[in-house]
Protein backbone atom coordinates (compact mmCIF):
# COMPACT_ATOMS: atom_id res chain seq x y z
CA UNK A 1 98.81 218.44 87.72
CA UNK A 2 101.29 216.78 86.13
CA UNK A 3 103.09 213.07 87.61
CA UNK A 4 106.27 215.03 88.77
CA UNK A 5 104.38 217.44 90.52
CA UNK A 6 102.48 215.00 92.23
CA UNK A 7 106.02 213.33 93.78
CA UNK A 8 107.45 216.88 95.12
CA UNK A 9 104.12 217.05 97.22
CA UNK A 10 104.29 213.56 98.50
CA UNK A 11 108.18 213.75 98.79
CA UNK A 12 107.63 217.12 100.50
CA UNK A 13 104.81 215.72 103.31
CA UNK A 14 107.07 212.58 104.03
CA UNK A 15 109.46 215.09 104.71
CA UNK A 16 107.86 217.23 106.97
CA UNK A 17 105.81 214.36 108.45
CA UNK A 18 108.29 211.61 108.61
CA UNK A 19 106.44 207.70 108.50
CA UNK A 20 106.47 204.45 107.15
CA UNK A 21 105.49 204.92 103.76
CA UNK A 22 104.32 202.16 101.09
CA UNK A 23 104.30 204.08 97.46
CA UNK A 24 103.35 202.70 94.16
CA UNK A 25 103.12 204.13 90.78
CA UNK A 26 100.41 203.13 88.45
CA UNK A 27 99.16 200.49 91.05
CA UNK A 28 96.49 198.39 89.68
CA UNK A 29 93.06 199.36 91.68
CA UNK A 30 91.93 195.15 90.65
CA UNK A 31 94.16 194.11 93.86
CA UNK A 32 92.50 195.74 96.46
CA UNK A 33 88.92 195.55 96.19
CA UNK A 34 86.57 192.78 96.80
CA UNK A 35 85.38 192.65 93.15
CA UNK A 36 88.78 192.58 91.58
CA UNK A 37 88.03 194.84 88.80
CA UNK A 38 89.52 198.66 88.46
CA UNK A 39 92.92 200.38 86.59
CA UNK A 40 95.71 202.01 87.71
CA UNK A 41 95.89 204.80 90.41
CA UNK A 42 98.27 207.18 89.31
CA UNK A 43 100.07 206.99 92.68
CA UNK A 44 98.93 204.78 95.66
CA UNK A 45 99.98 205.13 99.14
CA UNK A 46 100.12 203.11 102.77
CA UNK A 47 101.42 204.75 105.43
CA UNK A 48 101.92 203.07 108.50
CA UNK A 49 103.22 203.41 112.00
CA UNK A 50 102.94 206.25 114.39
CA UNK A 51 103.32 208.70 112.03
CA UNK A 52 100.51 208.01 110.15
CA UNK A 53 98.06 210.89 111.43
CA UNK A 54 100.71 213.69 110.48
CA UNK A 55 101.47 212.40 107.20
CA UNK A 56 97.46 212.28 106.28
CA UNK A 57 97.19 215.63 107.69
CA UNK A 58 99.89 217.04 105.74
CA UNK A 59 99.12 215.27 102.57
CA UNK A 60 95.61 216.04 102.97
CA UNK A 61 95.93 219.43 103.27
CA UNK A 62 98.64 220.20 100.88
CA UNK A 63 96.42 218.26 98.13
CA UNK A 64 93.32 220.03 98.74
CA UNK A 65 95.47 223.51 98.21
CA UNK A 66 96.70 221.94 94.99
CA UNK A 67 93.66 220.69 93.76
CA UNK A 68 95.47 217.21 93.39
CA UNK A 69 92.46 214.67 93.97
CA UNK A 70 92.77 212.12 97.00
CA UNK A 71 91.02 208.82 97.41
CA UNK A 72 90.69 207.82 100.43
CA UNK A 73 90.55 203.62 100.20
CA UNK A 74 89.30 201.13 103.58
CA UNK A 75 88.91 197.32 102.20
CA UNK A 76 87.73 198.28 98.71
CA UNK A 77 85.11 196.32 99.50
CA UNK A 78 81.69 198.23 98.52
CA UNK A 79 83.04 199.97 95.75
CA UNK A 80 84.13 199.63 91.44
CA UNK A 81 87.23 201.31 90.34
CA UNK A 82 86.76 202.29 87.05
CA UNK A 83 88.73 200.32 84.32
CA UNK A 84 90.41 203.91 83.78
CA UNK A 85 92.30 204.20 87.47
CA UNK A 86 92.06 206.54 89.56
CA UNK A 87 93.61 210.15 88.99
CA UNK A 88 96.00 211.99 91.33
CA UNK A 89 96.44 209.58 94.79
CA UNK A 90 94.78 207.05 96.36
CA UNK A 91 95.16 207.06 100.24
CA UNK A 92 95.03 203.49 101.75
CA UNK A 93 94.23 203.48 105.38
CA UNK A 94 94.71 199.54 105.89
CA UNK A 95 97.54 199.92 107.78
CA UNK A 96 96.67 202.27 110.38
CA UNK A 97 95.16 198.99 112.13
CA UNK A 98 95.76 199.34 115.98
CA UNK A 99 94.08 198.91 119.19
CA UNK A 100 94.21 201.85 121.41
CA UNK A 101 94.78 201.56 124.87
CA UNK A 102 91.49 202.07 127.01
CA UNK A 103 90.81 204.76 129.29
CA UNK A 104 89.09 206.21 132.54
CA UNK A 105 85.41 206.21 131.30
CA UNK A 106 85.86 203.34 128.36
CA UNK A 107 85.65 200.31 130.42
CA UNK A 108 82.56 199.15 128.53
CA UNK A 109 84.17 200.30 125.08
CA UNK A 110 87.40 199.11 122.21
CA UNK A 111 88.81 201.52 120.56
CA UNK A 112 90.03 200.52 117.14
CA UNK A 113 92.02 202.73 114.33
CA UNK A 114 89.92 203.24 111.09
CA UNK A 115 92.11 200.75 109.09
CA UNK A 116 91.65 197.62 111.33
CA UNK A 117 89.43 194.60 109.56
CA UNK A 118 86.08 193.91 110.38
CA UNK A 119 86.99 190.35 111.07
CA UNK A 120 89.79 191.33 113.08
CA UNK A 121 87.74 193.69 115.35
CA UNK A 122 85.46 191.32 115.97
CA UNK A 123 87.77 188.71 117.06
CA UNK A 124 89.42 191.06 119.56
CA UNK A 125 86.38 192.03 120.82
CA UNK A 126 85.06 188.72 121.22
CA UNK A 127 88.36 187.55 122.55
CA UNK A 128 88.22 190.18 125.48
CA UNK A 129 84.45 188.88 126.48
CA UNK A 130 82.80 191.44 124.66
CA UNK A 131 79.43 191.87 122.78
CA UNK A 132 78.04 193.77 120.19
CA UNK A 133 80.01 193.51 117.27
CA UNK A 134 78.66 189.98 116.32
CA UNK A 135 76.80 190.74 113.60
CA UNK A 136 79.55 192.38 111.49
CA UNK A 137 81.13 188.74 111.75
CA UNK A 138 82.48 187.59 108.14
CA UNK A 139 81.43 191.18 106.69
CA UNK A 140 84.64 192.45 104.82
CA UNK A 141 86.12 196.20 104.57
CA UNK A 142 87.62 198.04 107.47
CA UNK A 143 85.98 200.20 110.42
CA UNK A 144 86.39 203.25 108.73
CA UNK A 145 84.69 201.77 105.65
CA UNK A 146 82.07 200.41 108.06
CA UNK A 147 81.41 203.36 109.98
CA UNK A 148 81.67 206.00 107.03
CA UNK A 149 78.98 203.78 104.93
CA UNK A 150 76.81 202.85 108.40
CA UNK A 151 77.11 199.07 107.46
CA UNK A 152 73.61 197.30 108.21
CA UNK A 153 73.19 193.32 108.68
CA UNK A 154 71.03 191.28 110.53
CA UNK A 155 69.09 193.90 111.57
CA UNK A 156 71.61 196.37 113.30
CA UNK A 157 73.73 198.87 111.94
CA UNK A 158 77.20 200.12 113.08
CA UNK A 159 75.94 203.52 114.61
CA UNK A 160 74.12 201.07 117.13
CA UNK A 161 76.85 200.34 118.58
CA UNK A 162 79.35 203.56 118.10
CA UNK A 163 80.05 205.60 121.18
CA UNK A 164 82.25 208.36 119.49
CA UNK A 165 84.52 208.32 116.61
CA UNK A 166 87.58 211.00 115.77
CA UNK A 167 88.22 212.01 112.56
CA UNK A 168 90.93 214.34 110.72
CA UNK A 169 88.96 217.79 109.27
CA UNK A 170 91.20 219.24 106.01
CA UNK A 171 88.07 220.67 104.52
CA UNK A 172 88.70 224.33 106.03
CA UNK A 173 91.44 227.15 106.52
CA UNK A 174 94.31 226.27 109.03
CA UNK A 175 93.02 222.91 109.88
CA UNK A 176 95.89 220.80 108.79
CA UNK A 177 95.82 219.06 111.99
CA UNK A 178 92.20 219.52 113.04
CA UNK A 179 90.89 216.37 114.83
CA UNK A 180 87.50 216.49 115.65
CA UNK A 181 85.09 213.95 118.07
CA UNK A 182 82.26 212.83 116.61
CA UNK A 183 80.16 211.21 119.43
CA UNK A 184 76.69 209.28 118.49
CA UNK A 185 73.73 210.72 120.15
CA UNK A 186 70.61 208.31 121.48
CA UNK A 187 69.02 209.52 118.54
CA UNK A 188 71.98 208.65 116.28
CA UNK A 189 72.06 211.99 114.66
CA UNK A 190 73.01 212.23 111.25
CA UNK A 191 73.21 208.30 110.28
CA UNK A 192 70.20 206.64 108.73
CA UNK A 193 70.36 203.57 106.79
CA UNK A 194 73.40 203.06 104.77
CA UNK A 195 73.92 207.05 105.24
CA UNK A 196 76.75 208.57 108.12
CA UNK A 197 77.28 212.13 108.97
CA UNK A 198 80.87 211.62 107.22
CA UNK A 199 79.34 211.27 103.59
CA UNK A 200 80.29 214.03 101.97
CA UNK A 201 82.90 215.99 103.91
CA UNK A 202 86.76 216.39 103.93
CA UNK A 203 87.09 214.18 106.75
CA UNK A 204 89.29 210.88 107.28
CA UNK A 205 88.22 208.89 110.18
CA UNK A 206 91.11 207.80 112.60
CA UNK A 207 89.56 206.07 115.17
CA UNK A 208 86.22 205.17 116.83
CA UNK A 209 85.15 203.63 120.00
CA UNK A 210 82.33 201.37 120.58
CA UNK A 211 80.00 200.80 123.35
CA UNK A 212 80.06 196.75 123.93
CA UNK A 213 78.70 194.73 127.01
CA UNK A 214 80.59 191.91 128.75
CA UNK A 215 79.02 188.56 128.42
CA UNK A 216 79.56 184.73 128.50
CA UNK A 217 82.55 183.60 125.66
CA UNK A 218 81.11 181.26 124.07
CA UNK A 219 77.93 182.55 123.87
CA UNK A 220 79.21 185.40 121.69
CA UNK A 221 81.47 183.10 120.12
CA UNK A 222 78.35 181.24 118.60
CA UNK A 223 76.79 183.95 117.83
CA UNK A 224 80.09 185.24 115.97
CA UNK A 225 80.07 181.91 114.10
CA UNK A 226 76.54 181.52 113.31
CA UNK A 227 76.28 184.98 110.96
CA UNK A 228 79.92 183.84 109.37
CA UNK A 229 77.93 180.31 108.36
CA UNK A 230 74.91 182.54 107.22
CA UNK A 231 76.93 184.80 104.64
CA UNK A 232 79.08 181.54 103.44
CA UNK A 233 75.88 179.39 103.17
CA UNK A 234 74.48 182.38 100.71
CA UNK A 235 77.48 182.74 98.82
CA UNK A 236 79.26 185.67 100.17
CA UNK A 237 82.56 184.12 99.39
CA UNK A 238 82.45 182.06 96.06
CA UNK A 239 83.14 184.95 93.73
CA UNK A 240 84.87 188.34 94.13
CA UNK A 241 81.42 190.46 94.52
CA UNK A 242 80.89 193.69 96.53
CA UNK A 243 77.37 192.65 98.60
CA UNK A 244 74.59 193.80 98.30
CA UNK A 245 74.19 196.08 95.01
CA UNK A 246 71.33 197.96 95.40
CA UNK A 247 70.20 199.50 98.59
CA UNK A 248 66.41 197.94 100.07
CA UNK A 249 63.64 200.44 100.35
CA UNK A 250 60.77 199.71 102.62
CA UNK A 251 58.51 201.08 99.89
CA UNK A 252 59.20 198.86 97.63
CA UNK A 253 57.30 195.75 99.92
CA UNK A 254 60.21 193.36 99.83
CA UNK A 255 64.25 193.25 99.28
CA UNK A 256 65.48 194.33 96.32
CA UNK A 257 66.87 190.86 95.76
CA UNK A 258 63.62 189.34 95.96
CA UNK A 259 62.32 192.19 93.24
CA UNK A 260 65.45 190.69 90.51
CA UNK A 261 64.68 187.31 91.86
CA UNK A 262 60.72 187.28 91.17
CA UNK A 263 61.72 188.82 87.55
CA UNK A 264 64.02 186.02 86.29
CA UNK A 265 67.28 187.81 86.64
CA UNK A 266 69.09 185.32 88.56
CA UNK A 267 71.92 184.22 86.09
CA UNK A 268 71.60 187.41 83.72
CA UNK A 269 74.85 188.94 83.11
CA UNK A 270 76.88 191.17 80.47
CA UNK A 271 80.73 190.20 80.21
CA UNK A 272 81.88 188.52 83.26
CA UNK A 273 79.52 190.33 85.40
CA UNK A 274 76.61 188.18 86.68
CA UNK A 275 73.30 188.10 88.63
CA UNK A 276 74.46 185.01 90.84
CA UNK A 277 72.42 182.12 91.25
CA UNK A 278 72.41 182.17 95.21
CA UNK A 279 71.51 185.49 95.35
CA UNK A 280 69.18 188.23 93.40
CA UNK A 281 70.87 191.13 95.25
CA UNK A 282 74.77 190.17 94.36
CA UNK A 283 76.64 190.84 91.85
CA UNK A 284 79.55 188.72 90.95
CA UNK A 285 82.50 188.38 88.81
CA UNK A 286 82.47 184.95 87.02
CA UNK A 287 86.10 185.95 85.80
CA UNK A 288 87.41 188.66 83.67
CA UNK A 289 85.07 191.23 84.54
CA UNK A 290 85.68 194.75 84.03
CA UNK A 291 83.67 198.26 85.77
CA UNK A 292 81.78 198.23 82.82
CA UNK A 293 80.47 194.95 83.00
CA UNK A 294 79.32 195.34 86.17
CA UNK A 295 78.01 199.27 85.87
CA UNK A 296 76.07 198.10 82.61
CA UNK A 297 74.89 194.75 84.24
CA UNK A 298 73.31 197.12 87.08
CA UNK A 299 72.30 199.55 84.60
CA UNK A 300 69.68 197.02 82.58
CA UNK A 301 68.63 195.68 85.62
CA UNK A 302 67.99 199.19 86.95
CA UNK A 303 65.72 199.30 83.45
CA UNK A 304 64.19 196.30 84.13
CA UNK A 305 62.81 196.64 87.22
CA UNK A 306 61.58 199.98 86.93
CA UNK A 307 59.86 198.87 83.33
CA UNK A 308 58.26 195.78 85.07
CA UNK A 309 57.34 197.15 88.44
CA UNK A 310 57.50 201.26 88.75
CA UNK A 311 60.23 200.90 91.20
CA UNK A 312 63.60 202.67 90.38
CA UNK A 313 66.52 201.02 92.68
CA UNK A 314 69.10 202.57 94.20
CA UNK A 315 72.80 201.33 93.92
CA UNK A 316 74.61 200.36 96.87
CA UNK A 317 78.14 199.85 95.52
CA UNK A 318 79.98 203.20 95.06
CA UNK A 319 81.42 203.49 91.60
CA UNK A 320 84.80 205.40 91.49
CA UNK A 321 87.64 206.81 89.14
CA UNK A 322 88.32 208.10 86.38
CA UNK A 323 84.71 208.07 84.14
């Protein structure tokens, strides 16, 4: 579909579906992701304000009828645009970052819109005397992101604490404005690790409330504090990087990082990709890096492991765009 084409849709939605609406042309992917590498999206948009669920839904819907592809982006931060750009639109959700008012039966629980920070959730939540989100402290991306990728650290994952989530369905007939509750069962059906029952659909997630317990302040403020220290003290934040790059596997015997680490990989790189020094599982860019770098960088040491221990690792970071 060609550029002009693209604009009469969007111009068309806005105008059915009035919002705040942020819209770039050839937007380069490098400024909003964590590794600071990827090209230009053909068009990139942030809508914002009350209006923001209509717009989606519209745009959503009219794009899958048109066959013009739609990115939906959180905090860019577990993924590599490709140095190409992205084709058709990308969707940025960062701006649909509210609280939602509680209600009868959420005493216990925040409700935050899909766009909303990590960090910022946290805060809030800590803020208001509430627990369970501690150990998302200092992680970057959104909740969307989060939830959509069931983010894992320090031994809990995001569905642990999720009570329901709602999300926008375009993926069928008549369902422009189809939301749909997604509530977490005790046995948490459909996430597993780093896996979510909204991999693979034509869903956006709008919202999602989680179940949190009132405790002491500063006792969750410490905690809070203690797992920010933790990811600084290994590096998290020296270099743009996207976290962990490959995903653990129990059958392996030990992290992946330890694997890289034990076969002298610390320090390899290609371009201005590199195996850092603090840590065998993260990738970094030392400056000037491109998707290639990195996607090659993960590539050999893909080849490397498997050649040295039978072991064939699976990549965390989502790679994205135009191939």
């Amino acid at each position: 579909m060609h550029h002009k084409e693209i604009e009469n849709l969007i111009e068309q939605t806005l105008k059915e579906n009035p919002c705040e609406l942020d819209l770039r042309r050839n937007e380069q992917m490098n400024k909003h992701t964590t590794f600071k590498v990827g090209g230009p999206a053909d068009f990139y948009l942030r809508p914002a304000g009350d209006g923001f669920p209509g717009f989606c839904a519209g745009l959503l819907s009219r794009a899958r009828c048109q066959r013009v592809p739609v990115f939906i982006l959180g905090g860019g931060a577990n993924i590599v645009v490709s140095d190409k750009g992205i084709r058709g639109i990308v969707l940025d959700t960062g701006a649909w970052n509210s609280i939602k008012p509680q209600k009868d039966g959420e005493e216990n629980g925040i409700v935050f819109c899909s766009g909303m920070t990590l960090d910022r959730a946290v805060e809030y939540a800590v803020n208001a005397e509430f627990s369970g989100l501690e150990f998302l402290a200092g992680m970057p991306g959104t909740v969307g992101g989060a939830l959509w990728m069931n983010a894992r650290c320090y031994g809990r994952e995001i569905a642990d604490v999720l009570a329901w989530a709602d999300v926008l369905d375009y993926g069928g007939k008549n369902k422009e404005h189809a939301i749909t509750r997604i509530f977490t069962k005790a046995d948490k059906a459909g996430f597993d690790y780093k896996i979510s029952p909204f991999q693979g659909k034509e869903q956006l997630i709008l919202s999602a409330c989680f179940n949190l317990k009132k405790d002491d302040k500063t006792k969750i403020k410490t905690e809070m504090k203690k797992n920010k220290q933790d990811r600084k003290e290994k590096g998290h934040y020296l270099f743009p990087c996207a976290g962990s790059a490959f995903k653990n596997n129990r059958n392996f015997g030990k992290p992946s990082g330890q694997i890289i680490d034990e076969l002298g990989l610390k320090g390899f790189s290609v371009g201005g990709a590199e195996v850092a020094s603090f840590h065998g599982n993260i990738l970094i860019n030392t400056g000037g890096a491109t998707a290639n770098d990195i996607r090659t960088l993960m590539d050999n040491i893909t080849a490397k492991v498997k050649a040295a221990t039978g072991f064939i690792l699976e990549p965390e970071i989502l790679f994205v765009g135009e191939s």
